[in-house]
N, C-alpha and C. Protein backbone atom coordinates (compact mmCIF):
# COMPACT_ATOMS: atom_id res chain seq x y z
N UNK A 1 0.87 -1.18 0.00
CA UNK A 1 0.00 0.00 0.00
C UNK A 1 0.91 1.23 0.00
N UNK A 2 0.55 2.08 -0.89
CA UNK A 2 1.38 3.36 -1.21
C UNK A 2 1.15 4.52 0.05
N UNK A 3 1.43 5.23 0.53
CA UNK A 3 1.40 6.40 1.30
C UNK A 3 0.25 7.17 1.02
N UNK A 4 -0.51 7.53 -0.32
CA UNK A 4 -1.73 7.90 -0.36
C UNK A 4 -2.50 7.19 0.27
N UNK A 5 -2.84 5.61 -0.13
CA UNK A 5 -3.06 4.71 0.01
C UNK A 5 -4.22 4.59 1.09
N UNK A 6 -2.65 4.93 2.12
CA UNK A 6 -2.54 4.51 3.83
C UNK A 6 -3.23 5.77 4.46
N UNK A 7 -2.91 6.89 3.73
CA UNK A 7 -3.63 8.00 4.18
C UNK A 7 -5.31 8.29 4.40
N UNK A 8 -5.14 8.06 3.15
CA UNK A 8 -6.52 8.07 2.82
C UNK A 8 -7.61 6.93 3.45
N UNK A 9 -6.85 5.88 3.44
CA UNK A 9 -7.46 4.80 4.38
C UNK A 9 -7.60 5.26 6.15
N UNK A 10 -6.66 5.62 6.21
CA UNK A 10 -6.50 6.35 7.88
C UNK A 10 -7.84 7.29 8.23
N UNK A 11 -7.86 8.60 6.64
CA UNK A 11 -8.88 9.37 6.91
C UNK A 11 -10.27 8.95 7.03
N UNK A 12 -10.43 7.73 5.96
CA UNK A 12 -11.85 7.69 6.12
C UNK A 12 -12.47 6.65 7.58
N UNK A 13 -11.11 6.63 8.71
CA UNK A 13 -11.62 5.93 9.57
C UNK A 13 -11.86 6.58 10.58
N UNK A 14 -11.65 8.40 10.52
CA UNK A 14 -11.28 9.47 11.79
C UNK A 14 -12.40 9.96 11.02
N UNK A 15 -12.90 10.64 12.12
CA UNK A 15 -14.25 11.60 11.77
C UNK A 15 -14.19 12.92 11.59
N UNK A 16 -14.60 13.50 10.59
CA UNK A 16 -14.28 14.65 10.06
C UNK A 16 -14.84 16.10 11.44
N UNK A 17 -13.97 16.61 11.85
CA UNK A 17 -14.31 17.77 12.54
C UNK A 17 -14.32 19.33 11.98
N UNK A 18 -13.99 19.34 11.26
CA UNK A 18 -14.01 20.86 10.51
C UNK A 18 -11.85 21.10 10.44
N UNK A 19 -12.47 22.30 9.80
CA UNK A 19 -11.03 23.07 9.23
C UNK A 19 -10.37 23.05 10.65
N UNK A 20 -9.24 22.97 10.48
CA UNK A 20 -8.41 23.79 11.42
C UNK A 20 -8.56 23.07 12.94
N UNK A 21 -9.26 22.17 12.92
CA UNK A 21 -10.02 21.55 14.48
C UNK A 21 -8.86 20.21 14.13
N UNK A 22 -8.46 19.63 15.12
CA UNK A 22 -8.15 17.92 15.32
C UNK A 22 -9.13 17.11 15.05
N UNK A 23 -8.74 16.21 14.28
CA UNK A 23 -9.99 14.84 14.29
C UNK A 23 -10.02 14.11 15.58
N UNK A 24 -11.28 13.75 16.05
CA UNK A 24 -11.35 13.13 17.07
C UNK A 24 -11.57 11.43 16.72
N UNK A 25 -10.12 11.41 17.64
CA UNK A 25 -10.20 9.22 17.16
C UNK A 25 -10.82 8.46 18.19
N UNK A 26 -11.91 7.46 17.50
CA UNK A 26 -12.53 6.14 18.34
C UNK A 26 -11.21 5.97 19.50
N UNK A 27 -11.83 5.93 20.32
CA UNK A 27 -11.26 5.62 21.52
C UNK A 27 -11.63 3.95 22.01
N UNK A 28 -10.70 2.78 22.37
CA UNK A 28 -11.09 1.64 22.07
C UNK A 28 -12.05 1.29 23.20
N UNK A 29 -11.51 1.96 24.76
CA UNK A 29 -12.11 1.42 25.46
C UNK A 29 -11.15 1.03 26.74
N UNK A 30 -10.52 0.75 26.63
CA UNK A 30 -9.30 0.14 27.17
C UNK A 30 -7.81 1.06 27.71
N UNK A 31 -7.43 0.93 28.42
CA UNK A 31 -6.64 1.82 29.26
C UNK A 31 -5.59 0.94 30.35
N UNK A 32 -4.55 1.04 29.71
CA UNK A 32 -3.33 0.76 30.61
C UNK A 32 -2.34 1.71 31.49
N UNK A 33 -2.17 1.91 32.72
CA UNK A 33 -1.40 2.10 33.00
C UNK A 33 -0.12 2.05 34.08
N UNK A 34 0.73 2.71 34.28
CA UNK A 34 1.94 2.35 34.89
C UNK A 34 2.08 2.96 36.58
N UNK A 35 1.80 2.01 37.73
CA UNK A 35 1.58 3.08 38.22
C UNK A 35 2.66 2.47 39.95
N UNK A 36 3.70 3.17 40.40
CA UNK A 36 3.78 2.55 41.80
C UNK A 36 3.84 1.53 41.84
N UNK A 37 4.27 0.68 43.34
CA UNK A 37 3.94 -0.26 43.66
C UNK A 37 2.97 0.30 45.34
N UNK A 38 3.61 1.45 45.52
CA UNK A 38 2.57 1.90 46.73
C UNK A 38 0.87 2.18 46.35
N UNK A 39 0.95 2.96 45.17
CA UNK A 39 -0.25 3.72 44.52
C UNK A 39 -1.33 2.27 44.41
N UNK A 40 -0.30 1.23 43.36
CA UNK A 40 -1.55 -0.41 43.06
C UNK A 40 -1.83 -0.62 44.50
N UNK A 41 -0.99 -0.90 45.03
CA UNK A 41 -1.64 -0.95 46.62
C UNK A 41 -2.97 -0.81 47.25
N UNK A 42 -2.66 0.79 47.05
CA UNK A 42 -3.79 1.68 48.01
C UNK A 42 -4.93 1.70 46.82
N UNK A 43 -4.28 1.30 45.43
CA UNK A 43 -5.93 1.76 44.62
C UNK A 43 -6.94 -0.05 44.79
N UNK A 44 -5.74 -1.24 45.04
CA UNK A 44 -6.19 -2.20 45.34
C UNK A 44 -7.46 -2.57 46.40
N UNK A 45 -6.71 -1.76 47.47
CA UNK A 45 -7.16 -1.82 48.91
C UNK A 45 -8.22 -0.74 48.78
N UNK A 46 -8.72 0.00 47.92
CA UNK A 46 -9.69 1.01 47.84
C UNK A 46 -10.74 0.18 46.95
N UNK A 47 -10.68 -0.48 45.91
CA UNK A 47 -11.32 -1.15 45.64
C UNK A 47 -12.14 -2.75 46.41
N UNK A 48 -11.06 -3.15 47.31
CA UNK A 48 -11.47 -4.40 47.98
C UNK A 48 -12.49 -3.48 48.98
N UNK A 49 -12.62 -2.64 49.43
CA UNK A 49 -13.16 -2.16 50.73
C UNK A 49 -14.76 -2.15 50.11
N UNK A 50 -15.73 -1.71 48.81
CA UNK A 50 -16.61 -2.33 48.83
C UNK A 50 -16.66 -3.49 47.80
N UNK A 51 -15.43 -4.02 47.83
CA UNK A 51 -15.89 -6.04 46.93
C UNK A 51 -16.01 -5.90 45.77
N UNK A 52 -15.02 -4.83 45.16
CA UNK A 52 -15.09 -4.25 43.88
C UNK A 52 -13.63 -4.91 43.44
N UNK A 53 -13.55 -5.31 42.37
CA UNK A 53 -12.14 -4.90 41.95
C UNK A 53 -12.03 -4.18 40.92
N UNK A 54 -10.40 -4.22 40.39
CA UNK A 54 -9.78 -2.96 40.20
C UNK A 54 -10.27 -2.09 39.05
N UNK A 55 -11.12 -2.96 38.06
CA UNK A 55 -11.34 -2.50 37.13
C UNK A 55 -12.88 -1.79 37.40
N UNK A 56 -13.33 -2.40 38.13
CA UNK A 56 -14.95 -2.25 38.38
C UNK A 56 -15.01 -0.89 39.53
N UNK A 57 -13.36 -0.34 40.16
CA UNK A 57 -13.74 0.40 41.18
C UNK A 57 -13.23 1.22 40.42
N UNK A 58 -12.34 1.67 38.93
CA UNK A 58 -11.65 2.80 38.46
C UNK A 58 -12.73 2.98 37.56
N UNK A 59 -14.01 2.11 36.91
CA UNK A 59 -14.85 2.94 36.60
C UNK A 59 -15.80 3.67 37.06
N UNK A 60 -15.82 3.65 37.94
CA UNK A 60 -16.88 4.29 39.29
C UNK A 60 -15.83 5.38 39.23
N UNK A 61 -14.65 5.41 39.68
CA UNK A 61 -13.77 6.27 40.68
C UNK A 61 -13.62 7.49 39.27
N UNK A 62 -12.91 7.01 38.04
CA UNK A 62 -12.59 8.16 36.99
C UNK A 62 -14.11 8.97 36.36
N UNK A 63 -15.02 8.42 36.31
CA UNK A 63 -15.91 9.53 36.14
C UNK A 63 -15.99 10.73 37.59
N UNK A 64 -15.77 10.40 37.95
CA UNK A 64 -16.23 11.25 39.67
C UNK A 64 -14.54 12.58 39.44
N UNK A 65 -13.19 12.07 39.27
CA UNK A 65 -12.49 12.50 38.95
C UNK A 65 -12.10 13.83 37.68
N UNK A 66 -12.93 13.17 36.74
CA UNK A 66 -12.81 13.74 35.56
C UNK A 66 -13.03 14.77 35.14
N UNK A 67 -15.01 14.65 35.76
CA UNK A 67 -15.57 15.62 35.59
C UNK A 67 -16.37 15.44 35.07
């Protein structure tokens, strides 16, 4: 695949926002990151306290954060 190709394939998968604006990309869903060994800890132990785990208590916890 040539560089137009790839481009053009790229574009028609980002959604057009206007001139001069950033395209906003599908976001998959999914989120890794790097964190401590104190921080996994305490975000562990914040999640066990109501029988949540880690994934089920950072979606509760990052909307409240975010905004």
């Amino acid at each position: 695949m040539n560089w137009q190709k790839a481009l053009s394939s790229r574009r028609s998968k980002v959604p057009f926002t206007g001139i001069g604006k950033k395209p906003q990309r599908p976001y998959p869903g999914k989120m890794i990151s790097r964190l401590s060994p104190e921080l996994c800890r305490k975000a562990a132990l914040a999640a066990d306290l109501p029988g949540k785990n880690l994934n089920q208590w950072a979606k509760a916890a990052l909307p409240r954060v975010s905004g």
